[in-house]
Protein backbone atom coordinates (compact mmCIF):
# COMPACT_ATOMS: atom_id res chain seq x y z
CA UNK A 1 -9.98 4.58 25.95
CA UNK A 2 -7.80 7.43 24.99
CA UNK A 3 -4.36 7.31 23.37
CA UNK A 4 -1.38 9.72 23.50
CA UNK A 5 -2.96 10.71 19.92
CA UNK A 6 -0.65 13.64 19.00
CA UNK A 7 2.36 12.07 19.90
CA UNK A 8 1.13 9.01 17.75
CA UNK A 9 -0.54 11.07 14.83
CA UNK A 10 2.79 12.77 14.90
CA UNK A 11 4.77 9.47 14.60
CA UNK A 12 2.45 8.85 11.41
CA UNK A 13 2.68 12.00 10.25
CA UNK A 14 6.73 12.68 10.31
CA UNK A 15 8.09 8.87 10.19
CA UNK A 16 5.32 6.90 8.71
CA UNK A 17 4.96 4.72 11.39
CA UNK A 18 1.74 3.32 11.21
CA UNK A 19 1.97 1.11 14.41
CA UNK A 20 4.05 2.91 16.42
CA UNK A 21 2.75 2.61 19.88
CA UNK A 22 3.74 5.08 22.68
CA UNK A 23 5.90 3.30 24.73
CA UNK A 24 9.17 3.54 26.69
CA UNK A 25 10.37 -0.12 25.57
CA UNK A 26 12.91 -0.27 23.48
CA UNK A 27 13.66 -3.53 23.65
CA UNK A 28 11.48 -5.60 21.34
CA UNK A 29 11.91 -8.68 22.86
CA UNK A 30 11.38 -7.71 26.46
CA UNK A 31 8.22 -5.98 26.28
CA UNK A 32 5.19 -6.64 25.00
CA UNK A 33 2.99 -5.14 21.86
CA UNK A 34 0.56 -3.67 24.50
CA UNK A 35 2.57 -0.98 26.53
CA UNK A 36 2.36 2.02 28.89
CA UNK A 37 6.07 3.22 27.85
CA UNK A 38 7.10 3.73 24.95
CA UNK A 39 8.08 2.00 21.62
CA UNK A 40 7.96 2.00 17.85
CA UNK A 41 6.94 -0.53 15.15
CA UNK A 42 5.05 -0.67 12.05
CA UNK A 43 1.90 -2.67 11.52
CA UNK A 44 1.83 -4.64 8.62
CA UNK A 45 -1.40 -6.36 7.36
CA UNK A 46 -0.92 -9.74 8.91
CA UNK A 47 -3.48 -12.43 9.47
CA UNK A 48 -3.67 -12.93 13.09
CA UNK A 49 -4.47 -16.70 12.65
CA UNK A 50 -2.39 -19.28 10.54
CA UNK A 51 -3.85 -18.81 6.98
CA UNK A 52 -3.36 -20.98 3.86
CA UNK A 53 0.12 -19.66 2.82
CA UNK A 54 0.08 -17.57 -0.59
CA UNK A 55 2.54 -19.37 -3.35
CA UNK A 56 2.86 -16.47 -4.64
CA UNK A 57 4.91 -14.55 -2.37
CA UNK A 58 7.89 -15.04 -0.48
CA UNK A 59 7.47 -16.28 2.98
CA UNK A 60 10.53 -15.20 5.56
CA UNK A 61 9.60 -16.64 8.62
CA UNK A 62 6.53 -18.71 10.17
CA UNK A 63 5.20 -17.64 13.88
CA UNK A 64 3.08 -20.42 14.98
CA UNK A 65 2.35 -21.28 11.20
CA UNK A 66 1.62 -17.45 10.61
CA UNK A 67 3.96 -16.54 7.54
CA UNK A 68 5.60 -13.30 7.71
CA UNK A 69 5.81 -12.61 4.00
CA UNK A 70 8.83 -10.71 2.07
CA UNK A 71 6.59 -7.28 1.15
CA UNK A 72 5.57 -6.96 4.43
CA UNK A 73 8.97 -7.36 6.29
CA UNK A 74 11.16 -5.25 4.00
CA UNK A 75 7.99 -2.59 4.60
CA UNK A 76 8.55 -2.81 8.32
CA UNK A 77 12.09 -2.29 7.83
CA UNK A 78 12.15 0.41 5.39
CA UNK A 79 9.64 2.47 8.01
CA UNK A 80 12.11 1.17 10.98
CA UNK A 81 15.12 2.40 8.74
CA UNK A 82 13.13 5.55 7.80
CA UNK A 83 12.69 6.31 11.54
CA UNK A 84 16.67 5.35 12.43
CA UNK A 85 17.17 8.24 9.30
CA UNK A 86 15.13 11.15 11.28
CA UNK A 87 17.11 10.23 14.49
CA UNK A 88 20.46 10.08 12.91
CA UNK A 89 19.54 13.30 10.89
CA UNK A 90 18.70 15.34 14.41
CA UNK A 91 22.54 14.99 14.93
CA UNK A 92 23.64 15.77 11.33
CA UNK A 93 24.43 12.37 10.50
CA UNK A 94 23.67 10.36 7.09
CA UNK A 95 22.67 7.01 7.86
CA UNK A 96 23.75 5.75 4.33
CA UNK A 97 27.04 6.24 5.56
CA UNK A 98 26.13 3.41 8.16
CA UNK A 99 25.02 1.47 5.60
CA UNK A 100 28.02 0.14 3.84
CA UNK A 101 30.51 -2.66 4.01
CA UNK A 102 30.69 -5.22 6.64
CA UNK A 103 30.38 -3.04 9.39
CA UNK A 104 26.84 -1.48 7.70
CA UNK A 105 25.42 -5.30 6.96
CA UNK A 106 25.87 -5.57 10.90
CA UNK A 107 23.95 -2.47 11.66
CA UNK A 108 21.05 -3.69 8.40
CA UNK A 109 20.76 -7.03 9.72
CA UNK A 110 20.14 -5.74 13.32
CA UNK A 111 17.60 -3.13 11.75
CA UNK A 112 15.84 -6.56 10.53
CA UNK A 113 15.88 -8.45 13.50
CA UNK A 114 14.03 -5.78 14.95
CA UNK A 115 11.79 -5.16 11.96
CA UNK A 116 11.18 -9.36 12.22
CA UNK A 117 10.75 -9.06 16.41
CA UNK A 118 8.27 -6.09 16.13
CA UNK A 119 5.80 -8.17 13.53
CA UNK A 120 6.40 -11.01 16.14
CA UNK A 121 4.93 -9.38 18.20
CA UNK A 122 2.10 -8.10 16.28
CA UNK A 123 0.89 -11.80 15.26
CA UNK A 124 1.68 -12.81 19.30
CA UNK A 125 -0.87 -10.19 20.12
CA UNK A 126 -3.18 -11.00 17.44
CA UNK A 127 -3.61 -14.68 17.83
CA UNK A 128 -4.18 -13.62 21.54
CA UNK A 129 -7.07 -11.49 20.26
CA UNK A 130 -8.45 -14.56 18.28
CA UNK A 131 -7.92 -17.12 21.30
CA UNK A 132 -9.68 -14.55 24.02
CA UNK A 133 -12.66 -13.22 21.65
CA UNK A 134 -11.61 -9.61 21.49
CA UNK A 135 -12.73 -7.72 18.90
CA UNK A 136 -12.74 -3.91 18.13
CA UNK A 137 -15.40 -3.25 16.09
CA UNK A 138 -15.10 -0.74 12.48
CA UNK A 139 -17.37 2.38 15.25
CA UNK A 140 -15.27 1.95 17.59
CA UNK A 141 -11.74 2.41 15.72
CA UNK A 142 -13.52 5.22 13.81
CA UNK A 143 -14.71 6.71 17.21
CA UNK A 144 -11.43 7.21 18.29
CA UNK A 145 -9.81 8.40 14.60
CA UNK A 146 -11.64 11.22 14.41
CA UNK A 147 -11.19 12.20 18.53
CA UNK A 148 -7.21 11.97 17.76
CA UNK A 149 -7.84 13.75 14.02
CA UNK A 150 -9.25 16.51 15.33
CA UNK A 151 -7.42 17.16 18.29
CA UNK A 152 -4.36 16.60 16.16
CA UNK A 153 -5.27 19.53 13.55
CA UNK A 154 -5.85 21.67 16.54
CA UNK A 155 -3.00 21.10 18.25
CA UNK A 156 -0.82 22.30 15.22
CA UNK A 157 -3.37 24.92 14.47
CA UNK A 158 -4.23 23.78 11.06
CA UNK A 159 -6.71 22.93 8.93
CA UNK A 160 -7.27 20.19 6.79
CA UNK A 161 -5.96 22.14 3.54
CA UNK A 162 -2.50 22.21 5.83
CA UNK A 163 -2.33 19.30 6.52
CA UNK A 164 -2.88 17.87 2.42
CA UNK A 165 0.22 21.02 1.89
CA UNK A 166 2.04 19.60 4.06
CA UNK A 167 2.04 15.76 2.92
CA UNK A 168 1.78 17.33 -0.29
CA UNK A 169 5.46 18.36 0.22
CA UNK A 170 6.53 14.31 1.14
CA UNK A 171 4.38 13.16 -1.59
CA UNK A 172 1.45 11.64 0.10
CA UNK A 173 -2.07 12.45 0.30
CA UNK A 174 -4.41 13.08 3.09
CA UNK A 175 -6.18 9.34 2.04
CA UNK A 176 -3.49 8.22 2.54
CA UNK A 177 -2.62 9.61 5.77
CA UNK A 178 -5.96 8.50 7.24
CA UNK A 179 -5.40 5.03 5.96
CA UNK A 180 -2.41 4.80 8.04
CA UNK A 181 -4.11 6.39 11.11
CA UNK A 182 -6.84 3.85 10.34
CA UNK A 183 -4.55 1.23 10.49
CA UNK A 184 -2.18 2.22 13.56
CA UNK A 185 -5.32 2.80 15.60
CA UNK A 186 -6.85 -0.22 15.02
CA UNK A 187 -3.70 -2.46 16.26
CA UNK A 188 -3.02 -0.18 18.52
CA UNK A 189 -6.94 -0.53 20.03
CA UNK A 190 -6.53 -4.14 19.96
CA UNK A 191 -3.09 -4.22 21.53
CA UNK A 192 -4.68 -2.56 24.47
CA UNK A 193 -7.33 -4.65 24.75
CA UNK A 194 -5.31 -7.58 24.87
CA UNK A 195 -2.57 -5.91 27.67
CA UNK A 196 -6.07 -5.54 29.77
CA UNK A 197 -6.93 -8.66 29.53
CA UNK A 198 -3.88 -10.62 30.29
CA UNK A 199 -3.06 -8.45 32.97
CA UNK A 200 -6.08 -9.64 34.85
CA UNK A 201 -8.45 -7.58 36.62
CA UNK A 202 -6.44 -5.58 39.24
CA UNK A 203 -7.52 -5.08 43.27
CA UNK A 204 -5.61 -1.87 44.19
CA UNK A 205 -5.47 -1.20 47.79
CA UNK A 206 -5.16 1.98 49.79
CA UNK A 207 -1.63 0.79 50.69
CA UNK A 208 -0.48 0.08 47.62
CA UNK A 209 -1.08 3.70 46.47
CA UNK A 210 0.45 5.26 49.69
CA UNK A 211 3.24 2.98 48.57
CA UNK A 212 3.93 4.01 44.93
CA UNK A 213 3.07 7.66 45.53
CA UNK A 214 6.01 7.70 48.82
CA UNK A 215 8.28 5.60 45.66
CA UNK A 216 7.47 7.79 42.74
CA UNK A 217 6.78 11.02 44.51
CA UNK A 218 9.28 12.64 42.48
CA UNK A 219 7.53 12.54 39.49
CA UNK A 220 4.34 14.33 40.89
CA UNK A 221 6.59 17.33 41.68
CA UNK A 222 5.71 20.10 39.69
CA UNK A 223 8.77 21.84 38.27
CA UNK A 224 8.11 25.76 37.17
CA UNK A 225 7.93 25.88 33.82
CA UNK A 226 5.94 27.91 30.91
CA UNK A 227 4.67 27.08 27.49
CA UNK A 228 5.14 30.00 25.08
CA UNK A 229 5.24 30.15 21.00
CA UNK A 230 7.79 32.22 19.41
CA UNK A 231 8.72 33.57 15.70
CA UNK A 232 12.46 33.30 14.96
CA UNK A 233 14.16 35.45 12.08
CA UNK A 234 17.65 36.24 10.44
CA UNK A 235 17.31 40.15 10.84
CA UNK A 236 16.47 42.40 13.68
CA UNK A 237 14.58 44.54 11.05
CA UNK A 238 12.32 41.56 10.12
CA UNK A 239 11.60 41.44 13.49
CA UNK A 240 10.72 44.52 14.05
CA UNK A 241 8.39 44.81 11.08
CA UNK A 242 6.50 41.49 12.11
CA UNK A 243 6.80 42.93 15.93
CA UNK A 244 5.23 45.94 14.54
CA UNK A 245 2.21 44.36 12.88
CA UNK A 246 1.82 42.51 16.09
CA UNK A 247 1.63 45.65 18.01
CA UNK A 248 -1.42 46.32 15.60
CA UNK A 249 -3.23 42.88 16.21
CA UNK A 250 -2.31 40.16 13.93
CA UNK A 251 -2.42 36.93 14.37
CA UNK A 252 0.81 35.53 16.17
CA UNK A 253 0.20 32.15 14.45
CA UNK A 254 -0.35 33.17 11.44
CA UNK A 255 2.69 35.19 11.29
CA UNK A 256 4.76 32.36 13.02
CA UNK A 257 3.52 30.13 10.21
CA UNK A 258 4.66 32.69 7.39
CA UNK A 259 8.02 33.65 8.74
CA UNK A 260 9.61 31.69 11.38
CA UNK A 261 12.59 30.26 10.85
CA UNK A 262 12.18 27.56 13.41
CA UNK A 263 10.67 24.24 12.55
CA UNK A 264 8.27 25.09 15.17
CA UNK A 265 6.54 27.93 12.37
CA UNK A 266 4.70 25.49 11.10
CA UNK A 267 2.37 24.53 14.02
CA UNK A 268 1.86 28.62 14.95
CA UNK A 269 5.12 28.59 16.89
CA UNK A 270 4.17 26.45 19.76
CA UNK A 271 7.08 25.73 21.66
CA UNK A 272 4.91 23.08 24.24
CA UNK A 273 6.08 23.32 27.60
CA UNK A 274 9.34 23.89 28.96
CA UNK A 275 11.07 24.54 32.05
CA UNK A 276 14.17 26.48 33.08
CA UNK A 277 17.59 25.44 31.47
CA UNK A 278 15.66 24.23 28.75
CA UNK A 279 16.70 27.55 26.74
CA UNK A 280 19.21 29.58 25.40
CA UNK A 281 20.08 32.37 28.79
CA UNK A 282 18.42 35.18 26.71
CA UNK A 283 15.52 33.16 25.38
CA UNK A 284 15.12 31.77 28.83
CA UNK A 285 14.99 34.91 30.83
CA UNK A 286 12.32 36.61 28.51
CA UNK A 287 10.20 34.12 28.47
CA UNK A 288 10.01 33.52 31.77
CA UNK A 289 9.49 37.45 32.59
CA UNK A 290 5.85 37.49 30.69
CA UNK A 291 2.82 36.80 32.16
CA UNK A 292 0.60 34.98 30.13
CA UNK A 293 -0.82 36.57 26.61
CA UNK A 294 2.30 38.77 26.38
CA UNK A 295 3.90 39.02 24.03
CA UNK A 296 8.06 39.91 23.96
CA UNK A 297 10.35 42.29 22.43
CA UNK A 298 13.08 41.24 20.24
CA UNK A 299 15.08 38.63 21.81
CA UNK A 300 18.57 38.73 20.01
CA UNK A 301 20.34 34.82 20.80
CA UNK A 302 22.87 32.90 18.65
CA UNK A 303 20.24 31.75 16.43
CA UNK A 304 18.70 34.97 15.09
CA UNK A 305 15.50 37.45 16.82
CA UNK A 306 13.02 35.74 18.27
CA UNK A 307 9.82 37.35 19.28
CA UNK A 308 7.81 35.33 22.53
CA UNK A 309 4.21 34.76 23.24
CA UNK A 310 3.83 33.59 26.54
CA UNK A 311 0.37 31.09 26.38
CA UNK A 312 0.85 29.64 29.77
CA UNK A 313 2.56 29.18 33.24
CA UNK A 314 2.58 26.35 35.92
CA UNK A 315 4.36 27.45 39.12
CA UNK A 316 6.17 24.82 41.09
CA UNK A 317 4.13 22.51 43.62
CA UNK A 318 4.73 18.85 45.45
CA UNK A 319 1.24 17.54 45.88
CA UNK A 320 -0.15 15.56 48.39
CA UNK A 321 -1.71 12.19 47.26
CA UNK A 322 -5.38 13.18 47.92
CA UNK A 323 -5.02 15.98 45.39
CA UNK A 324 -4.02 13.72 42.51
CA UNK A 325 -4.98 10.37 43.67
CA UNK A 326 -6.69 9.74 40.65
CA UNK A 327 -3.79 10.27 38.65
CA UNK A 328 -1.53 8.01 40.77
CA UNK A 329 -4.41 5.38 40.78
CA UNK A 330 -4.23 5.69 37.22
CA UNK A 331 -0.42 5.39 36.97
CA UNK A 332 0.09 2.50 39.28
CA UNK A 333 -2.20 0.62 37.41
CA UNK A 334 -0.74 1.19 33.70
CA UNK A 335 2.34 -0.15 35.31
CA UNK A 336 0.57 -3.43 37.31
CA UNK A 337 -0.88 -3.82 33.79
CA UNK A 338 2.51 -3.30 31.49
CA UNK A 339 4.10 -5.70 34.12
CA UNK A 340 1.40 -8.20 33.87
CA UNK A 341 1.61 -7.92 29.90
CA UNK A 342 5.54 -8.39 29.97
CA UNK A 343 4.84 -11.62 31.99
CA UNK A 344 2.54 -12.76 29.29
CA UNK A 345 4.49 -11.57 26.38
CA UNK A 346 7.97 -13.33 27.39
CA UNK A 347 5.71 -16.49 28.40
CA UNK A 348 4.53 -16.76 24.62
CA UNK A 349 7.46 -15.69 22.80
CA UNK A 350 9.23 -18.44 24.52
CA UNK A 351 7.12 -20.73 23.57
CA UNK A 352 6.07 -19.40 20.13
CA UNK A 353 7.36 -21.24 17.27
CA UNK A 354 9.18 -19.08 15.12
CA UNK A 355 11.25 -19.94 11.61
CA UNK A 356 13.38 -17.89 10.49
CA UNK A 357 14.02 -19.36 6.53
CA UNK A 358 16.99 -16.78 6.05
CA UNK A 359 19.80 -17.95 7.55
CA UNK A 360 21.91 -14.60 8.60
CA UNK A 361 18.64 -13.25 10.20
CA UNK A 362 18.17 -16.09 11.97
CA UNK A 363 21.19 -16.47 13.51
CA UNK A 364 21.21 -12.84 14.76
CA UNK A 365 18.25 -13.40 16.57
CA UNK A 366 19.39 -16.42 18.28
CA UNK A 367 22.95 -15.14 19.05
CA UNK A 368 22.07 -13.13 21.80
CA UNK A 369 20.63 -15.77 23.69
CA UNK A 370 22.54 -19.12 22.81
CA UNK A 371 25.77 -17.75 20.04
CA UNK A 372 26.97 -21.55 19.80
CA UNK A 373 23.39 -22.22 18.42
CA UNK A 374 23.70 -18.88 15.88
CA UNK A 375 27.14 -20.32 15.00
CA UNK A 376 25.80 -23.55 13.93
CA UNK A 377 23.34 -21.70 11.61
CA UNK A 378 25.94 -20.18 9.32
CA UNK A 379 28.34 -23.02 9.87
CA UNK A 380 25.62 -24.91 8.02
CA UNK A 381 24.49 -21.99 5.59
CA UNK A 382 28.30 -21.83 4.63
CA UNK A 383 29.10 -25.32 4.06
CA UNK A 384 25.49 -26.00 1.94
CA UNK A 385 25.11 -22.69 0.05
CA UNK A 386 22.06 -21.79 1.29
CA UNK A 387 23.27 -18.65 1.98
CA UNK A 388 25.17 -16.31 -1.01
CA UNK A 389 25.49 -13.21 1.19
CA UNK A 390 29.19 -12.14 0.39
CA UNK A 391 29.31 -10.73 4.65
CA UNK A 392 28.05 -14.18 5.65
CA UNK A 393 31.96 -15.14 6.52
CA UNK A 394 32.34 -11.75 8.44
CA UNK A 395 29.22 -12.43 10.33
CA UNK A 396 30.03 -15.98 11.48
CA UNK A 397 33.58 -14.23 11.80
CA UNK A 398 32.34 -11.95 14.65
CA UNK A 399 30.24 -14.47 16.69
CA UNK A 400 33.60 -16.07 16.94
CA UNK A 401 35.76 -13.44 18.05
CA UNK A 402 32.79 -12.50 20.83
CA UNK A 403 33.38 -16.21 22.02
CA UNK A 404 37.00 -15.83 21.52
CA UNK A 405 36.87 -12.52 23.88
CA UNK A 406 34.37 -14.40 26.27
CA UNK A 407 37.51 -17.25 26.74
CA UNK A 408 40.11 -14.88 27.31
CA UNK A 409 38.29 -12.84 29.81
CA UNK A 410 37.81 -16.29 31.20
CA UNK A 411 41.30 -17.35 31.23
CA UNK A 412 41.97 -13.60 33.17
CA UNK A 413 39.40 -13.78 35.98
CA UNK A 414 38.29 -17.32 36.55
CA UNK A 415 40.63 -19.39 39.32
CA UNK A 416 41.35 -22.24 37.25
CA UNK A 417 43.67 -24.89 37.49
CA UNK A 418 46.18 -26.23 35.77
CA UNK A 419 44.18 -28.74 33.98
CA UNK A 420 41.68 -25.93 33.59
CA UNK A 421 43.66 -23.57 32.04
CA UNK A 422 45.12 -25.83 29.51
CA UNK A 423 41.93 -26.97 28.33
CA UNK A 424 40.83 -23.21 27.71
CA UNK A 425 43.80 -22.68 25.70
CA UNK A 426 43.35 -25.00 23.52
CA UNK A 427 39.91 -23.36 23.00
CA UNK A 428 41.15 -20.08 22.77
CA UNK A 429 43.85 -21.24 20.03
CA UNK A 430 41.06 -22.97 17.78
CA UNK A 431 38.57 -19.61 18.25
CA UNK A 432 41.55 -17.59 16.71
CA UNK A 433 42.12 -19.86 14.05
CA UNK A 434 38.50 -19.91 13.18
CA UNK A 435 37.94 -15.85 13.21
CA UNK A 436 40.75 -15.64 11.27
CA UNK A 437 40.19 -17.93 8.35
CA UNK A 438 36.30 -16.94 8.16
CA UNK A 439 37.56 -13.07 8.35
CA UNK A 440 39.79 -13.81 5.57
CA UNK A 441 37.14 -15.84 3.71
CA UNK A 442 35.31 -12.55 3.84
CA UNK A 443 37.79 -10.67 2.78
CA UNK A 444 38.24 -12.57 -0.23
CA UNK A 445 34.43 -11.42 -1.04
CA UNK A 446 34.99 -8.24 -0.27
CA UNK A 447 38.66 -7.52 -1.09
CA UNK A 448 38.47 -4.00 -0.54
CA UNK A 449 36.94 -3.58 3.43
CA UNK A 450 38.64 -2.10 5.19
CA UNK A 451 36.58 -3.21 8.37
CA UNK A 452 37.38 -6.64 7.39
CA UNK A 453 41.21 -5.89 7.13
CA UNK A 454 40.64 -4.90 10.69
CA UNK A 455 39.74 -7.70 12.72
CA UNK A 456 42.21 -9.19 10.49
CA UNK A 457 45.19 -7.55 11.64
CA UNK A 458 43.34 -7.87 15.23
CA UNK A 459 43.54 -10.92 15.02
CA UNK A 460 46.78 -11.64 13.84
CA UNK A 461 48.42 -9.52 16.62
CA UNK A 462 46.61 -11.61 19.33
CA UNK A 463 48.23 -15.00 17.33
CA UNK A 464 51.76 -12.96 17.65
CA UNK A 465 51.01 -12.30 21.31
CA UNK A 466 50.16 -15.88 22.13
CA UNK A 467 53.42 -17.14 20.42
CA UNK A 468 55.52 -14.82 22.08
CA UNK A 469 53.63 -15.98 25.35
CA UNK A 470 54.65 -19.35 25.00
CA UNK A 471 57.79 -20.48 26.49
């Protein structure tokens, strides 16, 4: 069994995710725990059968009896929040700035829905563990920690002393590093297990493979590309000292790791592969010009003088499928299995029984699926209190207007008749009135919204529009 352990021991390492499987899926709710592709969630320490619920501790939802308890959900959405932060901050954006007003308790509340649907899908996947008998046993998890550890150090070409600098730096400790490894590999182990075994066994035939090869053949295709490490630096005199000392046999890692610029530095300069396009023109063309241990001249581009070590080269190729039928074997079933999985996985959600005890969460996860259902929620949370969130008006407010927007698209495509159409006004009249006044309920929270003051006015001008309509 082998993970994609750097990518994963990276996930720990930069975002803290400690169950962040490698997965494509970015759906929560269409894909299983178990996956192929490519996803992201944390793994808190949840009991994978229903346990005597602790008094002491707030539960926020039940899944099949399972509580899902308040210190474990806000830390699966503070490391889900944590990882929306990193994205946002690749594109120079604060996501504090997302945060705010009724526009940011939109974007929070759909950070916990996901937070909630990912440890869904943890207990899902655990209590499948429990019914089927599969167990990974303590050798086993620490079998494959310390294959993915040490490949992992060597991959950024450090030791373990770099590694405790660099947590250092973000305030944690390599314990506690390893603790989170421990506990991502271990669901993630188990998660794989159980994808195996609901899958099924699987019977490939000879066909099947011609099949998915002809379909997929495009992915086989080798593109030309290179993998090279570089040092970037402000000054063309920096580079040529460090060029010069080069020239007399240092290290190229080691010197990538003391000056470079580039966030790359800190793992030797290691660029990974890339192919052409990838790079800046000038960057590009050097690179590509090497042959493999070379190492460049100064490469002047827009972001300083870069210095190229060329560690490898794959020309382009389409291969047939007897020289990589393994591979393809290997690929078709991961994706029988994922498929097999998703089966399961939307079979048991959909029958899982889930409560939701928080009234605004739970009616963003039903809304998608059934909003008249999500409406009721808050129509209920309003009218008993068991709901002070000031936004709870703008919430209920938008659900509204979405089935307001629904009935007016209606009214402009559907061929209706008279009767029809009259009956849908009537609907679209009392949808208006009911945005508006819960809008303006949530205004009166929250005087000072200007997001609120928004679909206000919105709304308003479609009331003006429908009286001017009206003969």
């Amino acid at each position: 069994m082998r993970l994609r352990s750097i990518v994963c021991l990276l996930f720990v390492l930069g975002l803290g995710l400690f169950f962040s499987g490698c997965s494509n899926n970015p759906e929560p709710t269409t894909g299983p725990v178990a996956s192929t592709q490519e996803t992201s969630t944390e793994s808190p320490e949840i009991a994978s059968t229903a346990p005597e619920i602790d008094s002491d501790r707030e539960v926020v939802a039940l899944i099949n009896s399972s509580p899902v308890y308040r210190d474990e959900f806000e830390r699966a959405k503070a490391t889900l929040l944590n990882q929306y932060a990193q994205t946002y901050a690749q594109f120079g954006m604060d996501i504090a700035a997302l945060l705010g007003g009724a526009d940011g308790r939109m974007f929070e509340l759909g950070i916990e829905a996901e937070s909630l649907l990912q440890i869904v899908q943890l207990i899902l996947t655990r209590q499948e563990a429990d019914e089927r008998g599969i167990v990974i046993t303590d050798e086993e998890i620490q079998q494959e920690i310390d294959s993915q550890y040490g490949e992992f150090l060597a991959s950024q070409g450090w030791t373990e002393a770099d590694l405790a600098m660099y947590l250092a730096e973000q305030g944690r400790t390599v314990e506690s590093f390893k603790s989170d490894v421990r506990e991502y590999v271990s669901n993630q182990m188990l998660a794989i297990e159980v994808q195996k075994a609901v899958a099924g066994p699987l019977d490939i035939t000879d066909e099947q493979l011609g099949e998915y090869f002809i379909a997929n053949k495009i992915n086989y295709d080798v593109v030309e590309r290179v993998r090279a490490s570089h040092i970037l630096v402000e000054t063309e005199q920096e580079a040529e000292e460090i060029l010069a000392e080069l020239n007399d046999g240092a290290d190229f890692a080691e010197l990538a790791r003391e000056h470079s610029t580039c966030p790359s530095g800190s793992s030797g300069g290691d660029l990974d592969w890339f192919g052409r396009a990838a790079m800046v023109p000038a960057f590009e063309e050097a690179a590509f010009a090497l042959t493999i241990g070379d190492i460049s001249g100064i490469v002047a581009t827009e972001f300083g003088y870069h210095i190229i070590l060329l560690t490898d080269r794959q020309d382009a190729a389409s291969p047939e499928l007897a020289d990589i039928i393994d591979q393809v074997r290997t690929d078709l079933e991961a994706e029988l299995s994922y498929e097999g999985a998703l089966a399961w996985y939307e079979e048991v959600l959909g029958s899982a029984e889930i409560v939701v005890h928080e009234p605004l969460l739970d009616a963003i996860l039903k809304q998608k699926d059934d909003i008249d259902a999500a409406i009721a929620i808050l129509e209920q949370a309003q009218g008993d209190g068991t709901s002070d969130d000031p936004y709870l008006p703008y919430v209920l407010g938008t659900f509204y207007e979405k089935k307001l927007n629904e009935a007016l698209g209606e009214k402009e495509t559907a061929e209706l008749d008279a009767t029809e159409i009259g009956a849908l006004e009537i609907q679209i009249d009392e949808l208006r009135t009911k945005a508006l006044d819960t809008y303006r309920l949530a205004q009166e929270a929250n005087a000072d919204d200007v997001a609120i003051q928004g679909k206000i006015t919105k709304i308003e001008a479609m009331v003006g529009e429908s009286e001017e309509e009206t003969p």
